[in-house]
C-alpha atoms as a PDB file:
ATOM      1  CA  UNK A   1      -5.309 -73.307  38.544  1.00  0.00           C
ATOM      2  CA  UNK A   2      -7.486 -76.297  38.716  1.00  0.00           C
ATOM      3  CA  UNK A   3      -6.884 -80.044  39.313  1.00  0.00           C
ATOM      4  CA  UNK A   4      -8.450 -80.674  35.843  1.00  0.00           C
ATOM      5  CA  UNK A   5      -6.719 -77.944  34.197  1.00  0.00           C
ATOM      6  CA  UNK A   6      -3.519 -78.760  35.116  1.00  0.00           C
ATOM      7  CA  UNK A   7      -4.227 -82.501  33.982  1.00  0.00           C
ATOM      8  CA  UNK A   8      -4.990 -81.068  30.575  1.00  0.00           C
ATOM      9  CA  UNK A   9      -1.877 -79.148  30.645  1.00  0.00           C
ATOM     10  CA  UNK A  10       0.038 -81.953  31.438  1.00  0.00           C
ATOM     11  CA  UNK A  11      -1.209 -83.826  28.602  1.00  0.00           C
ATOM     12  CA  UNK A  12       0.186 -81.453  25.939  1.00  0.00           C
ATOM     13  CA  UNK A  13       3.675 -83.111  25.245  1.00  0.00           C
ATOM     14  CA  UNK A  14       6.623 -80.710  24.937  1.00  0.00           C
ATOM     15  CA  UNK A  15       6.759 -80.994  21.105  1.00  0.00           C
ATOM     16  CA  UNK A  16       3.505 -79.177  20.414  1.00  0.00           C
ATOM     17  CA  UNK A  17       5.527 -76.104  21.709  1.00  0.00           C
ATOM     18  CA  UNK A  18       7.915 -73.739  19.857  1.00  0.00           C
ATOM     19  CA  UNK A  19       9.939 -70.775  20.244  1.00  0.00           C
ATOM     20  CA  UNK A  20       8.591 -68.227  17.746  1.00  0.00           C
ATOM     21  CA  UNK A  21      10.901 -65.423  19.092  1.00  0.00           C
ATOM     22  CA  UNK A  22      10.760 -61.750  18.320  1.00  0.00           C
ATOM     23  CA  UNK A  23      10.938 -61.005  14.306  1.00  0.00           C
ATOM     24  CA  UNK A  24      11.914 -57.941  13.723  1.00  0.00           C
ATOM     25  CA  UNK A  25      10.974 -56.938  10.177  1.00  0.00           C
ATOM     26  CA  UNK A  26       7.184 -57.944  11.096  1.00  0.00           C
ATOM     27  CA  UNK A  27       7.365 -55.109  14.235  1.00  0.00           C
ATOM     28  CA  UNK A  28       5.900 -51.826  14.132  1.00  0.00           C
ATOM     29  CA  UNK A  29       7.159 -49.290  12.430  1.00  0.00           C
ATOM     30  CA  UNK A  30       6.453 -45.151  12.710  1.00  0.00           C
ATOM     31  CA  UNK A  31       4.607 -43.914   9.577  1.00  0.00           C
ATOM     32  CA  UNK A  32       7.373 -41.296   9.424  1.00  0.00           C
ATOM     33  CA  UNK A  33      10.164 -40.147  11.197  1.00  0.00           C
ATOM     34  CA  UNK A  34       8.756 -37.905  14.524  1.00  0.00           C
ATOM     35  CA  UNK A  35       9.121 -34.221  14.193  1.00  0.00           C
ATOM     36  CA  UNK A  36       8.350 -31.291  16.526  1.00  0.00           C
ATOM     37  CA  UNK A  37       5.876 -28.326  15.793  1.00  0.00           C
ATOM     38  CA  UNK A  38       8.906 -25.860  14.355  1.00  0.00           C
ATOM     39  CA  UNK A  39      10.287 -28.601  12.524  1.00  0.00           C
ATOM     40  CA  UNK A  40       6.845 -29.668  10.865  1.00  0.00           C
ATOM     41  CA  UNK A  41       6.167 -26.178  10.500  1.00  0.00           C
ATOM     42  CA  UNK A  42       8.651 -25.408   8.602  1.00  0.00           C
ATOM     43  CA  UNK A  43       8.199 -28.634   6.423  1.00  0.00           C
ATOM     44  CA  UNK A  44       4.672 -26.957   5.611  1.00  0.00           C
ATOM     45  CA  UNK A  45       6.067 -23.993   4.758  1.00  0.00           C
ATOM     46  CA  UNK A  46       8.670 -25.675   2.416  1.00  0.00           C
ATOM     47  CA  UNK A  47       5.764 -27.092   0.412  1.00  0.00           C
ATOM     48  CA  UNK A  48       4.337 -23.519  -0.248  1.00  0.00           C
ATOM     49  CA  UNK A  49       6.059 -22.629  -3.445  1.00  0.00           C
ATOM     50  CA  UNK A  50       4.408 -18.777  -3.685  1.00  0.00           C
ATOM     51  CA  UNK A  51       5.624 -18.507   0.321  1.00  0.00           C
ATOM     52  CA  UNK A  52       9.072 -19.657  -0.418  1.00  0.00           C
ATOM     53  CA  UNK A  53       9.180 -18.075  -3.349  1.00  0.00           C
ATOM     54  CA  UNK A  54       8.322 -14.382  -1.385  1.00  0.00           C
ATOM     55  CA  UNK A  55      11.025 -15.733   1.219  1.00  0.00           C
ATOM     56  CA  UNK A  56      13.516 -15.943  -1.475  1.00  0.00           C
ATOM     57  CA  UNK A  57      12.631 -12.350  -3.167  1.00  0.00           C
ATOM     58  CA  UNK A  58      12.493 -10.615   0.435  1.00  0.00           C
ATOM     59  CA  UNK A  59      16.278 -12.222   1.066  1.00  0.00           C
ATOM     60  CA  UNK A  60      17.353 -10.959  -2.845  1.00  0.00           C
ATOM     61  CA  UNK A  61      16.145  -7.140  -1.675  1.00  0.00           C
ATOM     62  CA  UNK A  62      18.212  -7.782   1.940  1.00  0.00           C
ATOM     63  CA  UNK A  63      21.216  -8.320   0.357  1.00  0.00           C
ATOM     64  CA  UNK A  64      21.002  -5.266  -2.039  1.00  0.00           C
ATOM     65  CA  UNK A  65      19.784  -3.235   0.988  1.00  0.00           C
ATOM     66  CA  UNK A  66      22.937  -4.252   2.881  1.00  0.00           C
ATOM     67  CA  UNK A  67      25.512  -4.420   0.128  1.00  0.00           C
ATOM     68  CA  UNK A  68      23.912  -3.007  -2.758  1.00  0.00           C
ATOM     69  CA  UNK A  69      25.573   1.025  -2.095  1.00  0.00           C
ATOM     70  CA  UNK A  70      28.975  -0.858  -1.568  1.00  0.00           C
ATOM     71  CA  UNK A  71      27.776  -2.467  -5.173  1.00  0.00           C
ATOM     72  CA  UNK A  72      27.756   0.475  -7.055  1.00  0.00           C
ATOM     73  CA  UNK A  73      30.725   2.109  -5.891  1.00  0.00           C
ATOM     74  CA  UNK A  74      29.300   5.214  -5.424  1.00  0.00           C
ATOM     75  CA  UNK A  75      28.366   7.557  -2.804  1.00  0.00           C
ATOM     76  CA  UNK A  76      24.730   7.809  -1.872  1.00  0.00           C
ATOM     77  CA  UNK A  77      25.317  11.683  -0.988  1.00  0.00           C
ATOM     78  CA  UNK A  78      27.722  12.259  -3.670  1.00  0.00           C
ATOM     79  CA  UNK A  79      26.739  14.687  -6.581  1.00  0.00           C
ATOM     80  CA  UNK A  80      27.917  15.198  -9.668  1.00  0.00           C
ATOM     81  CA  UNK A  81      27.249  17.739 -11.880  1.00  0.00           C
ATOM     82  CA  UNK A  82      28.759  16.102 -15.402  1.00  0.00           C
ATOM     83  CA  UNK A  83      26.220  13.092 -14.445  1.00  0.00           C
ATOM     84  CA  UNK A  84      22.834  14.632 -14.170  1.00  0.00           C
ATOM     85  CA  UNK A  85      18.905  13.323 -14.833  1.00  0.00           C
ATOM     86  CA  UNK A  86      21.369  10.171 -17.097  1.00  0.00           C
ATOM     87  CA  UNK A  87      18.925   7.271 -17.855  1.00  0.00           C
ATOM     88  CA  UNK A  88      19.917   4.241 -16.927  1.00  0.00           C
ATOM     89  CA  UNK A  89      23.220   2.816 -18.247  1.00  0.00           C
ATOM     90  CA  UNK A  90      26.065   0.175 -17.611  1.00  0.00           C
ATOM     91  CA  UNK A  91      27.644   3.850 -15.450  1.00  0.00           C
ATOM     92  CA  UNK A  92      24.685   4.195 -13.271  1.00  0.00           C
ATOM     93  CA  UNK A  93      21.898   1.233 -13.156  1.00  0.00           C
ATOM     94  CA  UNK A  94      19.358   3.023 -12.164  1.00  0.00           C
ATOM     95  CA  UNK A  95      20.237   6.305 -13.562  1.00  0.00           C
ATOM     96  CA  UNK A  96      21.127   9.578 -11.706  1.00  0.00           C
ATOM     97  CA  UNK A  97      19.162  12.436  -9.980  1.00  0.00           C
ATOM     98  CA  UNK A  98      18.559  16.245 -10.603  1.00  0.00           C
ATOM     99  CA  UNK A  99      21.769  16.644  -8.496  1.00  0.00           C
ATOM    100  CA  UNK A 100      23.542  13.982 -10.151  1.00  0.00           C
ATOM    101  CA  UNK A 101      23.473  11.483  -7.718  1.00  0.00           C
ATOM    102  CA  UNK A 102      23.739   7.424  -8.075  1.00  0.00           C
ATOM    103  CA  UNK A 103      20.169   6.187  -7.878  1.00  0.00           C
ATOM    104  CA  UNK A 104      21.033   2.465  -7.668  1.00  0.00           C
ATOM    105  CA  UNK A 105      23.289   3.487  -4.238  1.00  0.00           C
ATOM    106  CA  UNK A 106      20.367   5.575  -2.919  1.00  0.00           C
ATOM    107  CA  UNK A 107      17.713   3.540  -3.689  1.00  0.00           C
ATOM    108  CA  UNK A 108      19.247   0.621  -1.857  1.00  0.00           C
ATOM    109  CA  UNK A 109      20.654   3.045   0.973  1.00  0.00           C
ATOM    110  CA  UNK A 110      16.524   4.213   0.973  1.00  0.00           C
ATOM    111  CA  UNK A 111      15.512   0.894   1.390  1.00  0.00           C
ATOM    112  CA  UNK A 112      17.604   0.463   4.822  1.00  0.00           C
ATOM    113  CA  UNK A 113      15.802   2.674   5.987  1.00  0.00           C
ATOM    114  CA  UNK A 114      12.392   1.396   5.071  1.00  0.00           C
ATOM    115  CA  UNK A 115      13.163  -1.806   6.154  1.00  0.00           C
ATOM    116  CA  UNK A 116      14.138  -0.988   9.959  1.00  0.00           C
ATOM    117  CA  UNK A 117      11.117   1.631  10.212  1.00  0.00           C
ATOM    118  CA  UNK A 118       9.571  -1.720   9.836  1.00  0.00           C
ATOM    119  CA  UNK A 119      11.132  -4.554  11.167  1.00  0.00           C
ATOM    120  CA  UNK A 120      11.989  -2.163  14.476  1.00  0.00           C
ATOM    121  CA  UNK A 121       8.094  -0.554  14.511  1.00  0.00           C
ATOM    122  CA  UNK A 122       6.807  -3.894  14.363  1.00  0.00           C
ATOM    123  CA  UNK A 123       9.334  -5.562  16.973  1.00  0.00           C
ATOM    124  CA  UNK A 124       8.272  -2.669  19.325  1.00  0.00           C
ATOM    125  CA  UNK A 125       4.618  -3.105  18.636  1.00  0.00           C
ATOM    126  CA  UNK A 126       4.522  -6.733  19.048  1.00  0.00           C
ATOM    127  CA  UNK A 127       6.130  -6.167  22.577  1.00  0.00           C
ATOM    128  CA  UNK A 128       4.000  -4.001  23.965  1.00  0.00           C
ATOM    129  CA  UNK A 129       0.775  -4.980  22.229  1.00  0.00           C
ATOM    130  CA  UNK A 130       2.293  -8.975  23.952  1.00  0.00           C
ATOM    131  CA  UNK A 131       2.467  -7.455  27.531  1.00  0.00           C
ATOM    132  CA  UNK A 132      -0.548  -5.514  27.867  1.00  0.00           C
ATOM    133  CA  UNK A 133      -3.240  -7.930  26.156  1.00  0.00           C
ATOM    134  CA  UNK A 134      -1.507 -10.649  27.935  1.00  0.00           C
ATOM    135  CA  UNK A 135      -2.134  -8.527  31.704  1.00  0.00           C
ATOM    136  CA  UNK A 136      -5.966  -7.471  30.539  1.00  0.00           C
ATOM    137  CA  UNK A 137      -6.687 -11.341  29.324  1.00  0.00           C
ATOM    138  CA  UNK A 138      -5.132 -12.546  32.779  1.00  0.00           C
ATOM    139  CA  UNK A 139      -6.638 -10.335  35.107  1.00  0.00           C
ATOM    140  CA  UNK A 140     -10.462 -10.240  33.238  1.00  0.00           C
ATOM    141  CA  UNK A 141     -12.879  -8.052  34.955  1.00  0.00           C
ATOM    142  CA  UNK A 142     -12.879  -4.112  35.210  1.00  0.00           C
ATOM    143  CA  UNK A 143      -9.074  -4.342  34.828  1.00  0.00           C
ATOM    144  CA  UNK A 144     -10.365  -6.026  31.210  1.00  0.00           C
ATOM    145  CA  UNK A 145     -12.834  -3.553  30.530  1.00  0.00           C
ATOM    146  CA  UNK A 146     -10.636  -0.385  30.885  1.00  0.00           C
ATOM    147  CA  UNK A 147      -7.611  -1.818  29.470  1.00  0.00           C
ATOM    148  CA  UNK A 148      -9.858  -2.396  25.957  1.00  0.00           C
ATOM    149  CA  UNK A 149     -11.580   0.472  26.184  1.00  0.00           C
ATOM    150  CA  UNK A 150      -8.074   3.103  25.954  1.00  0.00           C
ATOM    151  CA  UNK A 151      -6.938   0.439  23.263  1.00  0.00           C
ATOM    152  CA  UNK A 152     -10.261   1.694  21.543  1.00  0.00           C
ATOM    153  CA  UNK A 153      -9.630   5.276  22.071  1.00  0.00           C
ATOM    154  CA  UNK A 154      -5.922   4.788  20.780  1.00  0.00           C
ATOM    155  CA  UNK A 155      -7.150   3.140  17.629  1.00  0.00           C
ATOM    156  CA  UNK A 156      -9.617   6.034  17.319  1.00  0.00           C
ATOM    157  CA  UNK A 157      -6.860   8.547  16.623  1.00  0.00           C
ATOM    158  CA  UNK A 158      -5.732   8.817  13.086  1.00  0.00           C
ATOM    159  CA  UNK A 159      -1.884   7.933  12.997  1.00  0.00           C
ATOM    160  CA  UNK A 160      -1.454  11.101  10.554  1.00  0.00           C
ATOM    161  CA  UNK A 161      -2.548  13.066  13.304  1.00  0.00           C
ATOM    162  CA  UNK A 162      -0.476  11.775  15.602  1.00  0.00           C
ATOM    163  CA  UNK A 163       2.435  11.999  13.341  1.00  0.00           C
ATOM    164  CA  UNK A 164       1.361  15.689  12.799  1.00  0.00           C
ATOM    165  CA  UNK A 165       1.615  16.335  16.389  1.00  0.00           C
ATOM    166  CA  UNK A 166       4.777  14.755  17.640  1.00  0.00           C
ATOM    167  CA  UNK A 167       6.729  16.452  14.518  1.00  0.00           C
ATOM    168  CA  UNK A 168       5.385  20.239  15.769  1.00  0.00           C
ATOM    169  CA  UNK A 169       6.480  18.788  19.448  1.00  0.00           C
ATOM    170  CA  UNK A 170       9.904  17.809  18.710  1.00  0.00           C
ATOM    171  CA  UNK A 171      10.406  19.861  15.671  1.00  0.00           C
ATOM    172  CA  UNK A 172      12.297  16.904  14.015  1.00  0.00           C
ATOM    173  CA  UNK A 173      10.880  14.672  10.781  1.00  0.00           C
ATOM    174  CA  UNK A 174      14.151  12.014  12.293  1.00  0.00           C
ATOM    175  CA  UNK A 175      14.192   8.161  12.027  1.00  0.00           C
ATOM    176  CA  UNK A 176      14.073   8.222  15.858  1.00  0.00           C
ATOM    177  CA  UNK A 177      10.213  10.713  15.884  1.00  0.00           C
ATOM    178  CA  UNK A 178       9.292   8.105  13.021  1.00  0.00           C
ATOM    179  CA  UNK A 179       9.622   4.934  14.890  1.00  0.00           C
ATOM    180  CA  UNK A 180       7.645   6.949  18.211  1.00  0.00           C
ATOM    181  CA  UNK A 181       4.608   7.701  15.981  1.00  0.00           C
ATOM    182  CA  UNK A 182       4.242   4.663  13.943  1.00  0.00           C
ATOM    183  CA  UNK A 183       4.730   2.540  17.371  1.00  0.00           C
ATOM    184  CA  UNK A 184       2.490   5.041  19.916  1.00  0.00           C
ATOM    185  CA  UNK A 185      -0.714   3.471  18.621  1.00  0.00           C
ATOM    186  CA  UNK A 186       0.366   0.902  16.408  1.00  0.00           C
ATOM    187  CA  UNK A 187       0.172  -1.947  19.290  1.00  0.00           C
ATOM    188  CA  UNK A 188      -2.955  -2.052  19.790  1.00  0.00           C
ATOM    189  CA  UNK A 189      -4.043  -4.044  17.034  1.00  0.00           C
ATOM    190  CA  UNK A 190      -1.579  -6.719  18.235  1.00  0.00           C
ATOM    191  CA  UNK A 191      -3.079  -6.005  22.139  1.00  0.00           C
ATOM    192  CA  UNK A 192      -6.047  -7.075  20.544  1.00  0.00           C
ATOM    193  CA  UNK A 193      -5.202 -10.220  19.140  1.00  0.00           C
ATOM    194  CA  UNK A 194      -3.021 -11.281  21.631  1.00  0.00           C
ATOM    195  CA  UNK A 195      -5.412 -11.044  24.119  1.00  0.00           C
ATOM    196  CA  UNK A 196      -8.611 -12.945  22.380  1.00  0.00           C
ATOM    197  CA  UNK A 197      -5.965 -16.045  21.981  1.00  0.00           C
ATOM    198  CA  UNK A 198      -5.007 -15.932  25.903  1.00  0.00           C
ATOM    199  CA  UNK A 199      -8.936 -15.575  27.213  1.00  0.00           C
ATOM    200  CA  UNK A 200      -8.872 -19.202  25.750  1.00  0.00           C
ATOM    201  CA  UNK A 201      -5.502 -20.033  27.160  1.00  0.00           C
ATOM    202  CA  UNK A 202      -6.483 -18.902  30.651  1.00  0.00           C
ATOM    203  CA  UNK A 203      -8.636 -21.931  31.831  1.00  0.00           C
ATOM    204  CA  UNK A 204      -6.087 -24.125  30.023  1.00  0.00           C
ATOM    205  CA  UNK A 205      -4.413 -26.897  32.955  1.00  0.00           C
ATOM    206  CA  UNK A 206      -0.986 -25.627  32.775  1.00  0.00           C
ATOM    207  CA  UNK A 207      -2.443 -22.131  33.759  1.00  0.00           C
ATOM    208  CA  UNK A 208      -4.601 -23.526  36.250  1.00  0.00           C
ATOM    209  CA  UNK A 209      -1.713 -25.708  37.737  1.00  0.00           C
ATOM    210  CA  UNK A 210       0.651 -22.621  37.918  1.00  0.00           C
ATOM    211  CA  UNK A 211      -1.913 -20.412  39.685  1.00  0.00           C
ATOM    212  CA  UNK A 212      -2.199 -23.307  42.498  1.00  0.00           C
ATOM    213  CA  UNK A 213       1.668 -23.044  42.911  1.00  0.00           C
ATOM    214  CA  UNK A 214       1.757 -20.304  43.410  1.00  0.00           C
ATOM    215  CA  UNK A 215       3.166 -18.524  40.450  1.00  0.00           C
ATOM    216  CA  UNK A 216       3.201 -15.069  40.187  1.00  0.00           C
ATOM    217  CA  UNK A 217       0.327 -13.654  37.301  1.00  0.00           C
ATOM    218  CA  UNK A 218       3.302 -11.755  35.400  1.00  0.00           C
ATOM    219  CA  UNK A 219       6.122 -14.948  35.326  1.00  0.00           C
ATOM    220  CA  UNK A 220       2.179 -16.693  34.324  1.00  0.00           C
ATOM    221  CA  UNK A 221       1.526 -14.121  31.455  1.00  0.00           C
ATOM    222  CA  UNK A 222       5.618 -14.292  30.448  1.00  0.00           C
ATOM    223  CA  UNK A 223       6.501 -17.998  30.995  1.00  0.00           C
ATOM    224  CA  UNK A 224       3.252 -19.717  29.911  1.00  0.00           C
ATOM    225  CA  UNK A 225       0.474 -17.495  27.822  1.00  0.00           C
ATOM    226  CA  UNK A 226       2.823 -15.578  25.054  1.00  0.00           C
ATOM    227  CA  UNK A 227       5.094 -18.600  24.335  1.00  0.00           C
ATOM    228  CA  UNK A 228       1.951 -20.000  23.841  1.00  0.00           C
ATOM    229  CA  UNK A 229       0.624 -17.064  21.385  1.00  0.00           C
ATOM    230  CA  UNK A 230       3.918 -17.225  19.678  1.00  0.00           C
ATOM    231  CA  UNK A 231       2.767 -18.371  16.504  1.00  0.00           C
ATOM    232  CA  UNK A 232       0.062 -16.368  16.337  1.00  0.00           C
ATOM    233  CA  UNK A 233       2.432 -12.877  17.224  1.00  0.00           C
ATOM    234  CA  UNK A 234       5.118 -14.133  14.517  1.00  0.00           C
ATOM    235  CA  UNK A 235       2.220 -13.720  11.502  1.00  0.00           C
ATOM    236  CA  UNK A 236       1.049 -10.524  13.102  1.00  0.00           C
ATOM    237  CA  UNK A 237       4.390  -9.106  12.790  1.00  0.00           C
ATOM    238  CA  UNK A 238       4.691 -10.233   8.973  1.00  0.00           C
ATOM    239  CA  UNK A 239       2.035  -8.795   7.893  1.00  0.00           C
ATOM    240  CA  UNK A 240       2.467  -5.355  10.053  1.00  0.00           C
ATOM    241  CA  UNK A 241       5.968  -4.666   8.505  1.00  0.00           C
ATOM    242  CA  UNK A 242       4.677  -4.159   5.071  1.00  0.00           C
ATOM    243  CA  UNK A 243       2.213  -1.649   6.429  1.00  0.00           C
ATOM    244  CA  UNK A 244       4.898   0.329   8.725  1.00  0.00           C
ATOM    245  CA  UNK A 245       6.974   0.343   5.682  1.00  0.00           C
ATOM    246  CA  UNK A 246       3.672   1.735   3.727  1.00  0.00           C
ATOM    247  CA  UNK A 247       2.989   4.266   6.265  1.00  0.00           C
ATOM    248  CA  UNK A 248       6.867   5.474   6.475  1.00  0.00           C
ATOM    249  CA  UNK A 249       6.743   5.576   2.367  1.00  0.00           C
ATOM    250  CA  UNK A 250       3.585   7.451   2.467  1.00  0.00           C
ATOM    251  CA  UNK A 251       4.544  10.042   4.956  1.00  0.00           C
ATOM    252  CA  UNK A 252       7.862  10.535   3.701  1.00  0.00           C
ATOM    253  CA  UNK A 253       5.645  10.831   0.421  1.00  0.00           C
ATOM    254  CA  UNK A 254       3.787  13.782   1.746  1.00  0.00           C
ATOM    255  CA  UNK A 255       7.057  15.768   3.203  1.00  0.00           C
ATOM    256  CA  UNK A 256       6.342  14.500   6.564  1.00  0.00           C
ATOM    257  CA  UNK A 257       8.713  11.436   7.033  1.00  0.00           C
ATOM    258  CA  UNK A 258      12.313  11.612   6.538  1.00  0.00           C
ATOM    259  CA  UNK A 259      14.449  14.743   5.089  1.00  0.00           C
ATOM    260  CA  UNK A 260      17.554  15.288   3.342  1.00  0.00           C
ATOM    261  CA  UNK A 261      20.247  14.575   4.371  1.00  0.00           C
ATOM    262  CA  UNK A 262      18.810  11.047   5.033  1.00  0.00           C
ATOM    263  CA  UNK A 263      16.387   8.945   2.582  1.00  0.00           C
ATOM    264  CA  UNK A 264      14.217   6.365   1.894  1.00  0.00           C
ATOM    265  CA  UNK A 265      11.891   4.496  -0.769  1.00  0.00           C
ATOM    266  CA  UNK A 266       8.816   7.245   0.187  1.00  0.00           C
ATOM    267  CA  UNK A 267      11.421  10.262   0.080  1.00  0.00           C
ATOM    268  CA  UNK A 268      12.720   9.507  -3.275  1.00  0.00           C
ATOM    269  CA  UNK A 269       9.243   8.842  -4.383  1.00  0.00           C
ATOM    270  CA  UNK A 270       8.230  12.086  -3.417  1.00  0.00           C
ATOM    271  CA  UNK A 271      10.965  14.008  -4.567  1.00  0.00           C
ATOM    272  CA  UNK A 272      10.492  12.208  -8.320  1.00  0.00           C
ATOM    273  CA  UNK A 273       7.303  12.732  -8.620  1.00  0.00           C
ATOM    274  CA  UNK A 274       7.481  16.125  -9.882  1.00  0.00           C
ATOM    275  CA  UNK A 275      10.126  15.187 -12.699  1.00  0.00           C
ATOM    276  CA  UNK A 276       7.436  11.550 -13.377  1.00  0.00           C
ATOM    277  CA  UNK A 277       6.781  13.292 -17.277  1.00  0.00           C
ATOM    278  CA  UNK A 278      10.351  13.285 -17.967  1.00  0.00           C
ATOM    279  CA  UNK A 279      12.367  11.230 -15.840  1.00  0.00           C
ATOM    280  CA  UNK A 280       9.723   8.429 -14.561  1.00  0.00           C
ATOM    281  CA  UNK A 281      12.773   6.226 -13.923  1.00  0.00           C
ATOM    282  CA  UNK A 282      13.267   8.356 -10.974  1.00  0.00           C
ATOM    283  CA  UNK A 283       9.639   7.352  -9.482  1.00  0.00           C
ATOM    284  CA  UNK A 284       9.864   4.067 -10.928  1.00  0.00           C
ATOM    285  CA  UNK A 285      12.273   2.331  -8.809  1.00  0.00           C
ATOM    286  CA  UNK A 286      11.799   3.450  -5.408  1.00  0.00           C
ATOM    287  CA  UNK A 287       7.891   2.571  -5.906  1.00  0.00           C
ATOM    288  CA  UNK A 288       9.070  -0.831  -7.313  1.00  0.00           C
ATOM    289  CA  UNK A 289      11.057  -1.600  -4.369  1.00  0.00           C
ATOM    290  CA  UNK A 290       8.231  -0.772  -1.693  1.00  0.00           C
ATOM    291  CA  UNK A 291       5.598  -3.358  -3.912  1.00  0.00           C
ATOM    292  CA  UNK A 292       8.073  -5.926  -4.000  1.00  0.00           C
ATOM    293  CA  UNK A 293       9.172  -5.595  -0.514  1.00  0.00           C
ATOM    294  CA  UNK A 294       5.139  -5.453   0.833  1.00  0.00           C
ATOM    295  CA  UNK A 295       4.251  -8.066  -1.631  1.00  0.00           C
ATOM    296  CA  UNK A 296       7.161 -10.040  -0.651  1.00  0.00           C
ATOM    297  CA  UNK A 297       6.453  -9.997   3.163  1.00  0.00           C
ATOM    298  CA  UNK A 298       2.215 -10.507   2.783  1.00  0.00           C
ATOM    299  CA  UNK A 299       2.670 -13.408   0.525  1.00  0.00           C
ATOM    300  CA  UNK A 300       5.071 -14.988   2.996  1.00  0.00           C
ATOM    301  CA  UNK A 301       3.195 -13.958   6.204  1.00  0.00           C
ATOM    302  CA  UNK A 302       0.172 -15.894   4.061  1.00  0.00           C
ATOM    303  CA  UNK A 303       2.674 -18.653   4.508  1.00  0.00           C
ATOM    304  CA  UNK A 304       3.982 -18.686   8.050  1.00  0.00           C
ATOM    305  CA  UNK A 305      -0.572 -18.411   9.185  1.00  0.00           C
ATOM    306  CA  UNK A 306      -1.148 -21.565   7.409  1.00  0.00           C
ATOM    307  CA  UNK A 307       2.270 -23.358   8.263  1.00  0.00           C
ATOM    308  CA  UNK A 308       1.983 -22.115  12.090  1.00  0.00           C
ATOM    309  CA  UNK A 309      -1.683 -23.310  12.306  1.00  0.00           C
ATOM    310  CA  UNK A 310      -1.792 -26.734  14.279  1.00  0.00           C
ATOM    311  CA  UNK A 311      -5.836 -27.427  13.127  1.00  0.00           C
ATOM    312  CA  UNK A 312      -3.475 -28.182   9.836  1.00  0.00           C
ATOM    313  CA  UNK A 313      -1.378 -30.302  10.509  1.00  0.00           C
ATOM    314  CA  UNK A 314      -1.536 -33.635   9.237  1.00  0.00           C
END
């Protein structure tokens, strides 16, 4: 400080000063209160009535898969022969089948199994597809190249076929040879997706700054690139459940899905469907259940892509 700036200074007298202290209603304030990305997320999805609405419907037709057979107090096998091709009635909801059997239990008994064909198909999927586009995006090169190119060849082979073939192998149309067809090729769309996503993740910092620790390429691909892709995988699986659930219905359709004893929305489809011209309550509620459950899960899917997305967030 300066001789003549201190003189100035000292010329001020005391009571041109005053303590304004710290006013708290005039101090910043957040625009609203701070949220993380699943909590937002979710806020976004909240504000998409046709999402929530499909949320809602796809919980409805949980319950009544899970409790509705308890519901009706019958048997799903059980046949009576007093009771048979009834219409629907305060007795049986949905009516009864050529045997006599409750259709409301079986329908609901159907749709259990139509609904873990697809939420264990897709699960499975979204695994493997994870894993193996997250190793060909990582490692790049020739490992790349021939990693795509038998994901191409897989894709190349009808599923029918392949369902075809693994029935005449195993001789069994069973839940279990289900699930191995639908899931032998039906990765690799997921593969796919997943790895586009991580060829943009893999010159990201936190990748580079692993790789110079010395982190091993699969705890990279595990602990960094799919949590990363996790969004992304959790829309891929909504909308691949309603077409697992499709394929199971239209196999089972066609005599090659499930069999008696056992059933599901695509077996009691195709065992209606040659009584439709007289009984087409029989065809009616099995293929209602499979639009509402496929609508139910691509409407919300819809949902969770534009909820998940960060480029709309605001």
């Amino acid at each position: 400080m300066t001789v003549e700036t201190k003189m100035n200074t000292a010329q001020i007298p005391d009571e041109k000063f005053r303590i304004l202290g710290i006013n708290e209603d005039e101090s910043e304030k957040l625009a609203r209160k701070r949220v993380g990305y699943w909590a937002d997320a979710w806020r976004r999805f909240k504000q998409n009535k046709i999402a929530l609405a499909a949320g809602i419907l796809l919980l409805i037709l949980i319950f009544f898969i899970i409790f509705g057979p308890a519901i009706s107090g019958y048997n799903y096998e059980a046949m009576d022969q007093s009771a048979i091709n009834q219409l629907p009635s305060a007795e049986h909801w949905f009516g009864t089948d050529t045997l006599g059997r409750d259709l409301f239990a079986r329908v609901w008994q159907g749709g259990r199994i139509s609904i873990i064909i697809g939420l264990v198909a897709a699960a499975v999927s979204s695994i493997i597809g994870s894993i193996y586009g997250g190793i060909a995006a990582y490692f790049g090169g020739t490992v790349d190249d021939i990693m795509m190119r038998i994901v191409e060849i897989l894709l190349s082979i009808p599923y029918l076929l392949v369902v075809i073939l693994i029935s005449v192998f195993t001789d069994s149309k069973s839940l279990g040879t289900m699930l191995v067809a639908l899931t032998l090729t039906g990765w690799c769309g997921i593969a796919r997706i997943v790895r586009g996503q991580m060829l943009q993740l893999k010159s990201q910092e936190f990748v580079l700054a692993a790789n110079a620790l010395g982190v091993s390429p699969m705890k990279i691909i595990m602990k960094h690139m799919i949590p990363n892709t996790l969004s992304l995988i959790i829309v891929a699986i909504t909308f691949d459940i309603p077409g697992y659930i499709f394929s199971e219905a239209f196999l089972s359709y066609v005599g090659l899905g499930i069999q008696s004893p056992q059933t599901s929305w695509g077996a009691l489809a195709s065992s209606a469907q040659d009584k439709f011209m007289f009984y087409p309550y029989q065809l009616f509620f099995p293929a209602l259940m499979i639009a509402l459950t496929m609508l139910a899960f691509t409407l919300m899917g819809d949902g969770l892509r534009d909820a998940l997305d960060p480029k709309q967030r605001k």
